[in-house]
N, C-alpha and C. Protein backbone atom coordinates (compact mmCIF):
# COMPACT_ATOMS: atom_id res chain seq x y z
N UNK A 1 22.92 -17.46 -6.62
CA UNK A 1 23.03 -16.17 -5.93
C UNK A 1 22.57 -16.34 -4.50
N UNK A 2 23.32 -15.32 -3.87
CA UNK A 2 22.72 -15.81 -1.92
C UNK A 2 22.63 -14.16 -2.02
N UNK A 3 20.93 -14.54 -1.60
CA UNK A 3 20.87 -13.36 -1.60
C UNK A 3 21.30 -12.27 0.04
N UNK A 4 21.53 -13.57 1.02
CA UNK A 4 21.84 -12.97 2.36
C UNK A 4 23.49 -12.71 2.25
N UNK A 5 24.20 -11.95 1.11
CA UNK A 5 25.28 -11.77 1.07
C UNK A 5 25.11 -10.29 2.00
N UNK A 6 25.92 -9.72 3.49
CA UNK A 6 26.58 -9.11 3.61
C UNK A 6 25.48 -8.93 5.12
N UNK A 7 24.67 -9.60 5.15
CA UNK A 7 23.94 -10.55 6.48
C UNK A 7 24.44 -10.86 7.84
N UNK A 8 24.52 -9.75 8.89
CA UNK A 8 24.52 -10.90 10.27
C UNK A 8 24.72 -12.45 10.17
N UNK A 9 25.25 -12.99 10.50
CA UNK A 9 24.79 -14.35 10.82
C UNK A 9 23.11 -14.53 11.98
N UNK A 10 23.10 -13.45 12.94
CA UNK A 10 22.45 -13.69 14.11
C UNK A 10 20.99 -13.06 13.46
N UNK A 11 21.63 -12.12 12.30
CA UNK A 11 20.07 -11.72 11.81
C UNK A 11 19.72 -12.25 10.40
N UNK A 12 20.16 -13.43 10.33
CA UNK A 12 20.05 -13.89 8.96
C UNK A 12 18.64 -13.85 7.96
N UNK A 13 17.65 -14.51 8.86
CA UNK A 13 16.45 -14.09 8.39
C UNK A 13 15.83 -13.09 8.18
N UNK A 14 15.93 -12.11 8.67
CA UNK A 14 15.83 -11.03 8.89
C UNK A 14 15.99 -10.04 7.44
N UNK A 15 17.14 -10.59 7.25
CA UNK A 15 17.58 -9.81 6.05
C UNK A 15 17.45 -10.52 4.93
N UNK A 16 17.23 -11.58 5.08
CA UNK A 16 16.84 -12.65 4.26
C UNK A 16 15.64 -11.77 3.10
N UNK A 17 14.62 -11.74 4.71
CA UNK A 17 13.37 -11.57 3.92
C UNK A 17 13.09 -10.21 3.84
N UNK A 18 13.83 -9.25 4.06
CA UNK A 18 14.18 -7.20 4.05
C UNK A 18 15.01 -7.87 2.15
N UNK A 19 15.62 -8.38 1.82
CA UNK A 19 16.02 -8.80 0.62
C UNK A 19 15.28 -9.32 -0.27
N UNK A 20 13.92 -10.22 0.19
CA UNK A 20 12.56 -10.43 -1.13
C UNK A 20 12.37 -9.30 -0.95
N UNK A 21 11.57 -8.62 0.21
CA UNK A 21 10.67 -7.33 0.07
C UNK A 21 11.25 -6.61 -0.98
N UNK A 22 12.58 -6.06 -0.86
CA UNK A 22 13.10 -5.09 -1.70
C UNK A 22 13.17 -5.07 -3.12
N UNK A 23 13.60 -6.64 -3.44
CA UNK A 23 13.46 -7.15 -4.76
C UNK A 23 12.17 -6.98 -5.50
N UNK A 24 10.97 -7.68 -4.20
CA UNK A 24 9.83 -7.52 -4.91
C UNK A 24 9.19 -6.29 -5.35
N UNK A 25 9.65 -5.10 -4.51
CA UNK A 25 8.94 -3.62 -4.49
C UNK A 25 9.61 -3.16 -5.68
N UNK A 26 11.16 -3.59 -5.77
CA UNK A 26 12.03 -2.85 -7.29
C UNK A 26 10.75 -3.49 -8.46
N UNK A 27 10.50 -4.75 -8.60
CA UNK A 27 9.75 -5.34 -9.57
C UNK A 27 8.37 -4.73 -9.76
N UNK A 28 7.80 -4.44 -8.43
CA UNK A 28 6.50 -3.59 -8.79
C UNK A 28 6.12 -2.77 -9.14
N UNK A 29 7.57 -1.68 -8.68
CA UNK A 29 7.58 -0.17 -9.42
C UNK A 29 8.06 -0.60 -11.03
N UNK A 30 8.67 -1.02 -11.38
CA UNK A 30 9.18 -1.26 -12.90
C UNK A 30 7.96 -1.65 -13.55
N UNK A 31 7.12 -2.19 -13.14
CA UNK A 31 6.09 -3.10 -13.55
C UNK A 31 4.96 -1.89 -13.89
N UNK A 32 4.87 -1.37 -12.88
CA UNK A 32 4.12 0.32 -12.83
C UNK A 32 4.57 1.17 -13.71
N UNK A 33 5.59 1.19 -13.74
CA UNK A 33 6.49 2.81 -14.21
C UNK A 33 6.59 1.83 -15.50
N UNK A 34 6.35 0.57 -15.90
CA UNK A 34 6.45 0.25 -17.23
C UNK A 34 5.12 0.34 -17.99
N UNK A 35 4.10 -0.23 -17.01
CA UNK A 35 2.59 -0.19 -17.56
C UNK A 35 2.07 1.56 -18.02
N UNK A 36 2.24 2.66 -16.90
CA UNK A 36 2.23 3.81 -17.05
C UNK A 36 2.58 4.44 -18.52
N UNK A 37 4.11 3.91 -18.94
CA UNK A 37 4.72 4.45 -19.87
C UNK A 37 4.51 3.89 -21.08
N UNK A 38 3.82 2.72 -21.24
CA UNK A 38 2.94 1.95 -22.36
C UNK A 38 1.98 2.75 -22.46
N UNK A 39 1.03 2.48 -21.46
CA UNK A 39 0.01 3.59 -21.08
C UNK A 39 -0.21 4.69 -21.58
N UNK A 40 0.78 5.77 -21.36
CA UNK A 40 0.82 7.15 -21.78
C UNK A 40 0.95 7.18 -23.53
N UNK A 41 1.66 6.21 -24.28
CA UNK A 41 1.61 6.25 -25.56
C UNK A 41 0.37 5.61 -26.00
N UNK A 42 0.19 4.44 -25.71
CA UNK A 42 -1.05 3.42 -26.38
C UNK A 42 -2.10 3.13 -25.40
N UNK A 43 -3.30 3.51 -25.64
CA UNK A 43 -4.26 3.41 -24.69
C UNK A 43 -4.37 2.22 -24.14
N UNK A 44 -4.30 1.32 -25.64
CA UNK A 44 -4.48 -0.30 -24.74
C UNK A 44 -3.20 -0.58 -23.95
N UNK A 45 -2.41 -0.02 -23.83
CA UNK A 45 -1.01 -0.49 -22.75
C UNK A 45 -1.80 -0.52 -21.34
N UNK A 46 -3.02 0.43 -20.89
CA UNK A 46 -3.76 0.02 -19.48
C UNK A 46 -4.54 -0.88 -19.45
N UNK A 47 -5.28 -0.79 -20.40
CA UNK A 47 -6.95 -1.56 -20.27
C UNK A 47 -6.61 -2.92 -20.95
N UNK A 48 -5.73 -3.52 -21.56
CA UNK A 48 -5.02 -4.99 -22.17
C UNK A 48 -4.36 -5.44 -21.84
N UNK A 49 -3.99 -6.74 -22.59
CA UNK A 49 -2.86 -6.73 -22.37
C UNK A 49 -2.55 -7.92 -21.29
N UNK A 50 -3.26 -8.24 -20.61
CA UNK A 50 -3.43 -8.61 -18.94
C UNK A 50 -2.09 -9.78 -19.32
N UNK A 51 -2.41 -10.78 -20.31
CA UNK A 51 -0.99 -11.42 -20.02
C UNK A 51 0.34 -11.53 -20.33
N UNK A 52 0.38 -10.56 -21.03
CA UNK A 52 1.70 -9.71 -21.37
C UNK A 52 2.13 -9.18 -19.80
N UNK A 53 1.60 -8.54 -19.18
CA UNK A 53 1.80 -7.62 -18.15
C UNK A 53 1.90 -8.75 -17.35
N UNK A 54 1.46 -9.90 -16.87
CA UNK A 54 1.71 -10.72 -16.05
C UNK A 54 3.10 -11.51 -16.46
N UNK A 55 3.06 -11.82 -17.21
CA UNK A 55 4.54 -12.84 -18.19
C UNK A 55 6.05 -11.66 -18.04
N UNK A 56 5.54 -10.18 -17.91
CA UNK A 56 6.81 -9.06 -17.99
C UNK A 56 7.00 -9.04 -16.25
N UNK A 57 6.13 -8.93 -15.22
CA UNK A 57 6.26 -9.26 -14.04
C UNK A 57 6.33 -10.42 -13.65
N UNK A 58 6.32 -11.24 -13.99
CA UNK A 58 7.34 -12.48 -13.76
C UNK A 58 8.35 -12.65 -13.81
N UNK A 59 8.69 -12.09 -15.31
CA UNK A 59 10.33 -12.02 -16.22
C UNK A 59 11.08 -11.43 -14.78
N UNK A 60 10.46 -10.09 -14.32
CA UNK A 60 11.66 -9.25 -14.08
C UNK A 60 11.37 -9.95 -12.60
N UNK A 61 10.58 -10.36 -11.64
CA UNK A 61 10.80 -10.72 -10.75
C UNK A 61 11.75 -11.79 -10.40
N UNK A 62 11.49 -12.82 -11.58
CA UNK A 62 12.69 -13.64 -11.33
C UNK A 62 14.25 -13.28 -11.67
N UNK A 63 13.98 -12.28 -12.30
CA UNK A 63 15.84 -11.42 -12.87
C UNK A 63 16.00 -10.81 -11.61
N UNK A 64 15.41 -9.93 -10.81
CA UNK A 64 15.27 -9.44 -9.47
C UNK A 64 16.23 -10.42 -8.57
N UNK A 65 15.18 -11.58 -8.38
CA UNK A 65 15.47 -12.47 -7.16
C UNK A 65 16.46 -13.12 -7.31
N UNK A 66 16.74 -14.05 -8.53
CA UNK A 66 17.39 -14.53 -9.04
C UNK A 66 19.01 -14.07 -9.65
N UNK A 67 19.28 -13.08 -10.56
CA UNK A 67 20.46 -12.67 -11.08
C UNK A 67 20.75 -11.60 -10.70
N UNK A 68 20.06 -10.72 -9.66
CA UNK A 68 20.61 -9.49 -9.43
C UNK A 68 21.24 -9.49 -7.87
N UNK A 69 22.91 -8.93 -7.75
CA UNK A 69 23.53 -8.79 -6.70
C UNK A 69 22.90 -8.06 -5.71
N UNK A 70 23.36 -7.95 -4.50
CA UNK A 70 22.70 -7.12 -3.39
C UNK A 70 23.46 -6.06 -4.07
N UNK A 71 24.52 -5.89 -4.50
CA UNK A 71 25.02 -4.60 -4.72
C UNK A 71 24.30 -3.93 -5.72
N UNK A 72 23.76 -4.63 -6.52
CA UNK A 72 23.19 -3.21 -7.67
C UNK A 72 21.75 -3.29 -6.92
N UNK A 73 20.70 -3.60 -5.89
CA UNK A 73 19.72 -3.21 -5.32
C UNK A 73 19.86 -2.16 -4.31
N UNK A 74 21.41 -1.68 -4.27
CA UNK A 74 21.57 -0.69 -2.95
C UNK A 74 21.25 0.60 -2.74
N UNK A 75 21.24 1.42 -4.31
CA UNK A 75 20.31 2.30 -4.58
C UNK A 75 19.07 2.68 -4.60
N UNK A 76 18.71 1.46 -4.78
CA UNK A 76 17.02 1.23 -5.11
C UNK A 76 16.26 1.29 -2.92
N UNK A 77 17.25 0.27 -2.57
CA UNK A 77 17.04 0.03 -1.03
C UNK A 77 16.98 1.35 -0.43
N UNK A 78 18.00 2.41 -0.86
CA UNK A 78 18.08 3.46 0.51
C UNK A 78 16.65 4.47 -0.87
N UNK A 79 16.87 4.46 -2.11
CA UNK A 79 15.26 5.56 -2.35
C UNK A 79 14.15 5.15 -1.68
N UNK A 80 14.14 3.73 -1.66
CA UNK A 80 12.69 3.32 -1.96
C UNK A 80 12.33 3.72 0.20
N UNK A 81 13.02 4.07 0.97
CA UNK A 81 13.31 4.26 2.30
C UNK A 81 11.98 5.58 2.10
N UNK A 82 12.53 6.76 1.91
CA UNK A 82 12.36 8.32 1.57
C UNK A 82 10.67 7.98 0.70
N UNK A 83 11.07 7.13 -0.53
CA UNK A 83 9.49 7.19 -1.20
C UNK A 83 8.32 6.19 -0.22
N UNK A 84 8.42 5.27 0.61
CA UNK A 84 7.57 4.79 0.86
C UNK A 84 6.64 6.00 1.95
N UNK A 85 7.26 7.06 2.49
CA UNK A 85 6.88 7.70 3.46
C UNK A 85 5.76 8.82 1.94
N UNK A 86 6.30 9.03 1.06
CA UNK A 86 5.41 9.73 0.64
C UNK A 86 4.40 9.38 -0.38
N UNK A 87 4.68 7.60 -0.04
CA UNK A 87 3.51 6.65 -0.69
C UNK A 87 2.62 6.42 -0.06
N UNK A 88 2.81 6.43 1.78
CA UNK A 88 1.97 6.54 2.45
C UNK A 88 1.47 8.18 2.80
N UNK A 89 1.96 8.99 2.44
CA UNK A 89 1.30 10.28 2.62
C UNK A 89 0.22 10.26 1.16
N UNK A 90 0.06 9.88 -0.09
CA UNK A 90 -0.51 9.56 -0.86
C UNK A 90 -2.07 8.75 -0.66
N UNK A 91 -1.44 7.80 0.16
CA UNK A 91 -2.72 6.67 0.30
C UNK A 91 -3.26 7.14 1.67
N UNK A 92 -2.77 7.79 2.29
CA UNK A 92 -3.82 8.74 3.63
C UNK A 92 -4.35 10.09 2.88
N UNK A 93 -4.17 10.38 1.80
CA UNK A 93 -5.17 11.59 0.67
C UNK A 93 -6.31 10.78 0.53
N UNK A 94 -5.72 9.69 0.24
CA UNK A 94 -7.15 8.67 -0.77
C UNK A 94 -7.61 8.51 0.20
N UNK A 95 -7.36 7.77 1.29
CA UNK A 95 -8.37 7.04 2.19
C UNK A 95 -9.24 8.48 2.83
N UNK A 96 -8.52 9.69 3.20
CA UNK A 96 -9.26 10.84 3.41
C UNK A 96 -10.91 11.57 2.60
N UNK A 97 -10.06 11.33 1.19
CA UNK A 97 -10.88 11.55 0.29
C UNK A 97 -12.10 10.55 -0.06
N UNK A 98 -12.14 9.19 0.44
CA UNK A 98 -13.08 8.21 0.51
C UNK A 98 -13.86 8.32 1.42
N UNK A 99 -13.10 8.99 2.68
CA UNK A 99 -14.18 9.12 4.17
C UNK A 99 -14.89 9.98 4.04
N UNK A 100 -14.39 11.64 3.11
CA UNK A 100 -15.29 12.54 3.10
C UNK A 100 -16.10 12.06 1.77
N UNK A 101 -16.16 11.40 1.01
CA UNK A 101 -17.38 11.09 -0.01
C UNK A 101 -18.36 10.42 0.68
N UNK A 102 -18.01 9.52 1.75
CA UNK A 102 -18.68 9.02 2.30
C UNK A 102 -19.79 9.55 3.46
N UNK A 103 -19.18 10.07 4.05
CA UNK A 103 -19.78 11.36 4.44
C UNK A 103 -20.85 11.83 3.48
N UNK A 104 -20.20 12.81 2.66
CA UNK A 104 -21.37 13.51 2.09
C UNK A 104 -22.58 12.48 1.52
N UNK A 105 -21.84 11.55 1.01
CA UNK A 105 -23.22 10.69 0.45
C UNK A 105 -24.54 10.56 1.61
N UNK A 106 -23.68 9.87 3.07
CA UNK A 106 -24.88 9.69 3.90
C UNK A 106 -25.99 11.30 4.21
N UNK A 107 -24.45 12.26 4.30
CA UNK A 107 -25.33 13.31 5.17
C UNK A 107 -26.54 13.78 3.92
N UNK A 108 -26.05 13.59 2.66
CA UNK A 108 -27.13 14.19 1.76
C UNK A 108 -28.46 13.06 2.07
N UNK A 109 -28.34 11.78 1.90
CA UNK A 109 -29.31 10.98 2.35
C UNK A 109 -29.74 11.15 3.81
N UNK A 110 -29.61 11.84 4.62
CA UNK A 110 -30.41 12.32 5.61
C UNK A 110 -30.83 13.08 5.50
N UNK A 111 -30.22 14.20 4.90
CA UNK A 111 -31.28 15.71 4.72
C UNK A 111 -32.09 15.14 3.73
N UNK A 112 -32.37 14.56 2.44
CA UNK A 112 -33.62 14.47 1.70
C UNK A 112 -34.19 13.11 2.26
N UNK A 113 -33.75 12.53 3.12
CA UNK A 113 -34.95 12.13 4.21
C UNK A 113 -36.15 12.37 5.51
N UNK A 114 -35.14 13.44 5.74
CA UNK A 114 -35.86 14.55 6.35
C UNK A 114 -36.36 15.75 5.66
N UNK A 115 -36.41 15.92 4.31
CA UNK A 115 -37.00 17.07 3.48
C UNK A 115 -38.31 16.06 3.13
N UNK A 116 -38.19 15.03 2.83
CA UNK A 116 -39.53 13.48 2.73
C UNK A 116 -40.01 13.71 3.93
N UNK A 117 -40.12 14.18 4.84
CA UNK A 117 -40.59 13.95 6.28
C UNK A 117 -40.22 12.39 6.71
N UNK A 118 -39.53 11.82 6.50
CA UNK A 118 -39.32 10.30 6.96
C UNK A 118 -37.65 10.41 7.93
N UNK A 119 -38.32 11.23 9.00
CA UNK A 119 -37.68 10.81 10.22
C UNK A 119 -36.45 9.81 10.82
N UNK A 120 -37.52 8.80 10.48
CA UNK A 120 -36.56 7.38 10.93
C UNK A 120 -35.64 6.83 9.94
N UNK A 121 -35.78 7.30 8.47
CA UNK A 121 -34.53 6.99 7.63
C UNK A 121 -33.23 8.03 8.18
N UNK A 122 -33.75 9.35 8.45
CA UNK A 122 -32.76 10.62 8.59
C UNK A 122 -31.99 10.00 9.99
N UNK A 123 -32.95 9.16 11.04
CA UNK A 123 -32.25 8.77 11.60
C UNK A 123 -31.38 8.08 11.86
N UNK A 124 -32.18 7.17 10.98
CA UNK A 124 -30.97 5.80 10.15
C UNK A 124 -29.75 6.09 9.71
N UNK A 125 -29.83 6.91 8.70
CA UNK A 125 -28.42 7.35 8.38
C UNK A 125 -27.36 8.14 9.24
N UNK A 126 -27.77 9.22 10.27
CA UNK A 126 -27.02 9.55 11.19
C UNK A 126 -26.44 8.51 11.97
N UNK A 127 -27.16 7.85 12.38
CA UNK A 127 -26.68 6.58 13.44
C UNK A 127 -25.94 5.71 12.58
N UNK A 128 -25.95 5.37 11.48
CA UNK A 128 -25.16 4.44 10.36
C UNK A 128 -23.71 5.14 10.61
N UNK A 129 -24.06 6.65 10.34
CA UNK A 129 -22.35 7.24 9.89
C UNK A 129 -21.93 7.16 11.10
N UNK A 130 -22.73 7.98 12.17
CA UNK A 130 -21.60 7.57 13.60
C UNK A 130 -21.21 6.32 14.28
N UNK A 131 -22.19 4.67 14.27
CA UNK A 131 -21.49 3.51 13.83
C UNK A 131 -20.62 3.52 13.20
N UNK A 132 -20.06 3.77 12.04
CA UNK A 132 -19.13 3.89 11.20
C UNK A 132 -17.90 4.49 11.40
N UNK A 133 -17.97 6.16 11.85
CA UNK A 133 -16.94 6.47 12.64
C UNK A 133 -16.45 5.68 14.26
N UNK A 134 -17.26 5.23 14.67
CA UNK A 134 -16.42 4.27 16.03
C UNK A 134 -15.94 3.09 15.35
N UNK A 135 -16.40 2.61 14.50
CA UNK A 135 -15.98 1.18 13.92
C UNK A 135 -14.69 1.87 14.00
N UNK A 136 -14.67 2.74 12.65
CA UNK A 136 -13.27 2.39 12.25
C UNK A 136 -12.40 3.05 12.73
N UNK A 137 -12.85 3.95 14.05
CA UNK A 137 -11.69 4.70 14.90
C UNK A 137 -11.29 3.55 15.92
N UNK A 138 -12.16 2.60 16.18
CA UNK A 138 -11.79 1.52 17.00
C UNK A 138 -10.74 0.51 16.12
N UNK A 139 -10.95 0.23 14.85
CA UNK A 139 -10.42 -0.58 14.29
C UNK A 139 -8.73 0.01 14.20
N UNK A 140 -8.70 1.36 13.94
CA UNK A 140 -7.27 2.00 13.89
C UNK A 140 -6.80 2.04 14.86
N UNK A 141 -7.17 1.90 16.03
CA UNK A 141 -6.56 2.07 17.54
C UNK A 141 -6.22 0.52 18.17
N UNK A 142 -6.85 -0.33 17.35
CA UNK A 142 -6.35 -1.75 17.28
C UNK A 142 -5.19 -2.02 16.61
N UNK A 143 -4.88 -1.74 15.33
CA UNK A 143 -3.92 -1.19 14.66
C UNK A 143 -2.82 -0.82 15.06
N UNK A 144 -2.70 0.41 15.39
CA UNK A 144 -1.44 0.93 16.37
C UNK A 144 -1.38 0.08 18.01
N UNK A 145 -2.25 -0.41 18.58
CA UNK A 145 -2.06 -1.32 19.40
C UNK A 145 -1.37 -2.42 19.24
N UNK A 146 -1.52 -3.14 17.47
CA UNK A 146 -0.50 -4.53 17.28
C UNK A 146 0.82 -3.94 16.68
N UNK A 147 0.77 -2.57 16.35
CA UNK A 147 1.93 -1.99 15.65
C UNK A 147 2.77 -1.73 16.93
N UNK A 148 2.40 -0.80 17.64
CA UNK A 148 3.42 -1.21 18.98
C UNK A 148 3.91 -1.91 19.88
N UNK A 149 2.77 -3.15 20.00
CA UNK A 149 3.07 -4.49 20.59
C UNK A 149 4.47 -4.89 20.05
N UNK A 150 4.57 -5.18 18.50
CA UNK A 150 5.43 -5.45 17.51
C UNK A 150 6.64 -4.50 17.31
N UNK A 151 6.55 -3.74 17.85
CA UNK A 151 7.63 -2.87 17.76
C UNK A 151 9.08 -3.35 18.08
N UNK A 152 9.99 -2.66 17.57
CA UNK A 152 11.83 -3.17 17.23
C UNK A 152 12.50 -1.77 17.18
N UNK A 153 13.23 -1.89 18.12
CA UNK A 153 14.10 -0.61 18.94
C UNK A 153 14.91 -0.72 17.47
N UNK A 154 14.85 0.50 16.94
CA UNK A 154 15.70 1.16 15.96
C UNK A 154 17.56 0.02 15.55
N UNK A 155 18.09 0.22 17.27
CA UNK A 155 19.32 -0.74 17.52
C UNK A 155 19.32 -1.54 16.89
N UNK A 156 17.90 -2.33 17.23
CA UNK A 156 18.23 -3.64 16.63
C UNK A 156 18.28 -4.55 15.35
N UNK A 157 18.30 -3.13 14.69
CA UNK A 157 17.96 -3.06 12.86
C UNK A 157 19.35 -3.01 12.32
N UNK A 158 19.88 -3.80 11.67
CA UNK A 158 20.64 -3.83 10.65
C UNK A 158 20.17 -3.62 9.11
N UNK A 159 19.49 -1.71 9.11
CA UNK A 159 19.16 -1.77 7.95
C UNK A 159 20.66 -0.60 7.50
């Protein structure tokens, strides 16, 4: 099978490897949406199992890469477009929901450090969390700094 069937020549790689990604993401959701649905009947389908579940994501990755045409991945290619945007609206809940636990954990450890009269812990922890917020507002602004460095004019996509 080639999987760069229907490929630029000039963007060969390109699509080369837009053709693992896709394969691999079809395999991960199946792999998910298979563990889930074990899952939902038999408890041990989550918590077991481990090499069953590794030996079935193998199976299908290599049926993926291996025996499946670009044509029957073409459905899968234009959903999985639409769901990744609300996979990342998903994982910016979580990461939200981690910053404000985090939060509350410190700010409660400052107020009953300062209800202790111990000052310099209450201070500790204020100065910890706002370290924390520049870290990682600096670290995200690094982020979108290599994300736009890297950037590719829409044009030049043969998706």
């Amino acid at each position: 099978l080639k999987i760069s069937t229907g490929c630029y020549y000039f963007k060969m790689d390109e699509c080369e490897y837009a053709q693992v990604m896709y394969r691999t993401s079809c395999t991960l959701f199946l792999v998910a949406a298979g563990i889930a649905s074990v899952g939902s009947i038999f408890r041990c389908g989550i918590k077991m199992l481990f090499t069953i579940k590794v030996a079935a994501a193998t199976v299908i990755l290599l049926y993926t890469i291996v025996l499946t045409p670009n044509s029957y991945l073409a459905p899968w290619v234009e959903s999985s477009k639409p769901l990744t945007l609300v996979w990342f609206i998903f994982q910016g809940i979580a990461v939200l929901d981690f910053a404000y636990a985090v939060h509350d954990i410190m700010n409660i450890n400052a107020e009953k450090s300062e209800e202790n009269g111990n000052k310099m812990l209450a201070f500790f922890w204020r100065i910890s969390y706002l370290a924390g917020v520049i870290f990682f507002a600096y670290i995200a602004l690094k982020i979108l700094k290599i994300l736009f460095y890297f950037h590719v004019n829409c044009e030049d996509l043969d998706l």
